[in-house]
C-alpha atoms as a PDB file:
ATOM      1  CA  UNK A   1      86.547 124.941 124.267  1.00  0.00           C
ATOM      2  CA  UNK A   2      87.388 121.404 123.470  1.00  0.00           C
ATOM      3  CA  UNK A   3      86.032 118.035 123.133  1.00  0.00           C
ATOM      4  CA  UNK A   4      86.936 114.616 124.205  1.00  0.00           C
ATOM      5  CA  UNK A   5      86.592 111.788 121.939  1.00  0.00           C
ATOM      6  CA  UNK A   6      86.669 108.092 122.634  1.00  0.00           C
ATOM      7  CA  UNK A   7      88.745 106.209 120.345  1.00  0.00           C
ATOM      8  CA  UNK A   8      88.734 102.257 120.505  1.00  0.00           C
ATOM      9  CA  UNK A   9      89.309  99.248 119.353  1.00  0.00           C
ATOM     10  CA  UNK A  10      92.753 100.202 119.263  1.00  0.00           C
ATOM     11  CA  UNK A  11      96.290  97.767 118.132  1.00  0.00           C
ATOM     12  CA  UNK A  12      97.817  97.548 121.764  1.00  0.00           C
ATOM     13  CA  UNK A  13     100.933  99.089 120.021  1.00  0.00           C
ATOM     14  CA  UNK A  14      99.377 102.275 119.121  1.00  0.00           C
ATOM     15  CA  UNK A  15     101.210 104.829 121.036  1.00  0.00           C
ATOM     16  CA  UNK A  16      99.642 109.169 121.741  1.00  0.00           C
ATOM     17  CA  UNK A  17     102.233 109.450 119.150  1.00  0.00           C
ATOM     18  CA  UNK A  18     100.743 107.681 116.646  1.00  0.00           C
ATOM     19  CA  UNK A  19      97.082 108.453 117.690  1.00  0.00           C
ATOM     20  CA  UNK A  20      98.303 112.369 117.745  1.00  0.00           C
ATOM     21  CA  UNK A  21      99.592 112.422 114.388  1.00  0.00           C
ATOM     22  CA  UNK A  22      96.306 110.893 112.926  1.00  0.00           C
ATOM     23  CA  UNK A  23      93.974 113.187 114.512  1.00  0.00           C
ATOM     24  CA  UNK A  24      96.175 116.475 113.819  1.00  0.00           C
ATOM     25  CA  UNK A  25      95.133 115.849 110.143  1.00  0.00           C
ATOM     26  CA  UNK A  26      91.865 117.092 111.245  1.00  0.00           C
ATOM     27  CA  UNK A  27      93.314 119.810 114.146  1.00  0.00           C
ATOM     28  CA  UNK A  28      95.272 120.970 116.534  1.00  0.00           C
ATOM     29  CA  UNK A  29      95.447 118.087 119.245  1.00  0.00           C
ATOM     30  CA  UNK A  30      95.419 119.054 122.779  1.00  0.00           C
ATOM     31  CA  UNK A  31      96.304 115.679 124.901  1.00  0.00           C
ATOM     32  CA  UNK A  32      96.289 112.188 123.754  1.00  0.00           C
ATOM     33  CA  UNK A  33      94.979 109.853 126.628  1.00  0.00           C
ATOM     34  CA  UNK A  34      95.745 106.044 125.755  1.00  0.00           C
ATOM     35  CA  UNK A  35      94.272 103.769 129.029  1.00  0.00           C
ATOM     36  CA  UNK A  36      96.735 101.536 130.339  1.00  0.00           C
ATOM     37  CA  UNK A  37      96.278  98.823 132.961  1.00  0.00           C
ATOM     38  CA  UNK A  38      97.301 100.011 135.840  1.00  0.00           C
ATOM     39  CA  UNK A  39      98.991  96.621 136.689  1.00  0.00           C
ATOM     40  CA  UNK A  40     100.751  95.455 133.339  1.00  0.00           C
ATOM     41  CA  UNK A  41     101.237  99.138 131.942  1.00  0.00           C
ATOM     42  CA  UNK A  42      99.317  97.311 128.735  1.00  0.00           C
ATOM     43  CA  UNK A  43      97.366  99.071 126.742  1.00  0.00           C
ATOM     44  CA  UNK A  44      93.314  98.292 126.990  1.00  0.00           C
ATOM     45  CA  UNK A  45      92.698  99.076 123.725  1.00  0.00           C
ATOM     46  CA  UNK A  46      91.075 102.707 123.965  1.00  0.00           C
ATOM     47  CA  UNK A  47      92.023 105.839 124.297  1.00  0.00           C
ATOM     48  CA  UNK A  48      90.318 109.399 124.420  1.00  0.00           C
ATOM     49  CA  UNK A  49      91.836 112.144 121.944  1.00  0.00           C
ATOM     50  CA  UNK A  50      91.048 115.948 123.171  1.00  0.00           C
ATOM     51  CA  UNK A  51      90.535 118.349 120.282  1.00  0.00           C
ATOM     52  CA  UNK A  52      88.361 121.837 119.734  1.00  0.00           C
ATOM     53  CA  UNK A  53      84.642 121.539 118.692  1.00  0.00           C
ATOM     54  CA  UNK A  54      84.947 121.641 115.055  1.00  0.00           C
ATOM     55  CA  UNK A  55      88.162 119.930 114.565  1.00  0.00           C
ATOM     56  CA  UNK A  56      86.578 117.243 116.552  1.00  0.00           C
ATOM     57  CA  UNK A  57      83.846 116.789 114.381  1.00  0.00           C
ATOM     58  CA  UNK A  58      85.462 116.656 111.698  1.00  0.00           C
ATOM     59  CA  UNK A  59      87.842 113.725 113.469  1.00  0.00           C
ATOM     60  CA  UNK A  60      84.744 112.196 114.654  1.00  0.00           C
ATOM     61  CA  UNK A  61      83.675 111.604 111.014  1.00  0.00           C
ATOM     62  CA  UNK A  62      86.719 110.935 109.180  1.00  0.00           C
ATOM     63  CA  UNK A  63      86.998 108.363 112.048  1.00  0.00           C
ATOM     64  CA  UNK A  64      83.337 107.137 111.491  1.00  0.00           C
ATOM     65  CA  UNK A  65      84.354 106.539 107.652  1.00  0.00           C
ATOM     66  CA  UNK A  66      88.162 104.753 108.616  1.00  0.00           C
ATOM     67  CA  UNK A  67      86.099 102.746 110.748  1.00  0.00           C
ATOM     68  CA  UNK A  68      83.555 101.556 107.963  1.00  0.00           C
ATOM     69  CA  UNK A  69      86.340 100.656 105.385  1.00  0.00           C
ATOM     70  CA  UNK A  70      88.468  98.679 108.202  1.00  0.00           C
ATOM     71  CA  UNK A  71      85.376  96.710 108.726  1.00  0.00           C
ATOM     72  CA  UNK A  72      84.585  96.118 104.909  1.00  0.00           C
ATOM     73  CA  UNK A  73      88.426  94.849 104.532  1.00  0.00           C
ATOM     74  CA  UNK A  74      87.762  92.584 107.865  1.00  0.00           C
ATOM     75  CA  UNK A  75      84.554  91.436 106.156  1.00  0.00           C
ATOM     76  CA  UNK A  76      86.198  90.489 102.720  1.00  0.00           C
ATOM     77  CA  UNK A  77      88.929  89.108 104.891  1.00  0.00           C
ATOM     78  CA  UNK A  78      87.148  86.591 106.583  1.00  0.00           C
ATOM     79  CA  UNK A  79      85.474  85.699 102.962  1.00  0.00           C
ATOM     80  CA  UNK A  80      88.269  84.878 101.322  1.00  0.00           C
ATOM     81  CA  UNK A  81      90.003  82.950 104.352  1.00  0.00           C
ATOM     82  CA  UNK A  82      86.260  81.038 104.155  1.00  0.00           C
ATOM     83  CA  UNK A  83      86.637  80.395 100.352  1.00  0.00           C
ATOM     84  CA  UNK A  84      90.213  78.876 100.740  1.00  0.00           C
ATOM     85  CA  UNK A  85      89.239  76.521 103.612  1.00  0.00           C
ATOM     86  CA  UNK A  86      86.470  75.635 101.404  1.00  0.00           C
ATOM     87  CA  UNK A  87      88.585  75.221  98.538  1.00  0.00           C
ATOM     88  CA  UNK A  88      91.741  73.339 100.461  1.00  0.00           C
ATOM     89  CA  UNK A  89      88.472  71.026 101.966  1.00  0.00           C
ATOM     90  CA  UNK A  90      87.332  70.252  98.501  1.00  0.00           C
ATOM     91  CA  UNK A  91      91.373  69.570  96.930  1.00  0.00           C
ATOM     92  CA  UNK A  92      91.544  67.368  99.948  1.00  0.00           C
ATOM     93  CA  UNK A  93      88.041  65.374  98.411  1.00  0.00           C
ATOM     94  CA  UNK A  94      88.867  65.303  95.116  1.00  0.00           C
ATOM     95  CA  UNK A  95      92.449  63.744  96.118  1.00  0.00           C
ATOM     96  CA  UNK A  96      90.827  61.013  98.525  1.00  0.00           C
ATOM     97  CA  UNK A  97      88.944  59.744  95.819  1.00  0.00           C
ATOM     98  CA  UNK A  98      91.400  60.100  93.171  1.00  0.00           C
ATOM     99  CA  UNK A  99      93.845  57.923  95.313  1.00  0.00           C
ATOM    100  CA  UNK A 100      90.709  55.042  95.894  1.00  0.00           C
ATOM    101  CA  UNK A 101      91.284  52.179  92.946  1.00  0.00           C
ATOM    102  CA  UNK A 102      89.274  53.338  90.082  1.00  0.00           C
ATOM    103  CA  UNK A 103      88.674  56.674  91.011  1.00  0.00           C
ATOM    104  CA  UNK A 104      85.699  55.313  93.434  1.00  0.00           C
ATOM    105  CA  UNK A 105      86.122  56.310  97.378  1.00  0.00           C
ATOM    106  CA  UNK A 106      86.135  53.389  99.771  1.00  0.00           C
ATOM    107  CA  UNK A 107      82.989  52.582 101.330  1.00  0.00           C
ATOM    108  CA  UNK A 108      82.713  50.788 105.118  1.00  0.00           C
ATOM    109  CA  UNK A 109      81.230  47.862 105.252  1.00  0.00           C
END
């Protein structure tokens, strides 16, 4: 008996290729289904992975756990891109006021 699993959020390079080696570290794959627009060809991002029962579940979990870490790296990702901009935005400050006559920043009057 096997089960189907839904995979998403996939790279719209990802090929069954890729997909099947992946999963066969958990099993024996059966098919490797990657949707494709029917009018581009494109990849829509998902595909669904066939498998038996209890290599499946054991996919389905490793997966679960690939999925957490890819969203902690995303996370600390978009923290660090958040710290630069805040640090390039406070460089950028420091140097308009450094660049005012006697270190004072112009004032509109």
């Amino acid at each position: 008996m096997t089960k189907r699993i839904y995979v998403g959020n996939l790279s719209y390079q990802t090929t069954e290729n890729d997909l099947s080696a992946l999963f066969e570290q958990c099993g024996q794959v059966e098919s490797v289904n990657i949707i494709t627009d029917r009018d581009t060809g494109r990849s829509k991002g998902f595909a669904f992975v066939e498998m038996a029962n209890d290599d499946a579940e054991k996919a389905r979990v490793r997966s679960a756990a690939v999925a957490v870490d890819a969203a902690a790296t995303a996370e600390a990702a978009v923290a660090v891109a958040a710290a630069e901009a805040a640090a390039a935005d406070a460089a950028a400050t420091a140097e308009a006021v450094t660049n005012e006559p006697c270190g004072k920043a112009a004032t509109a009057t």
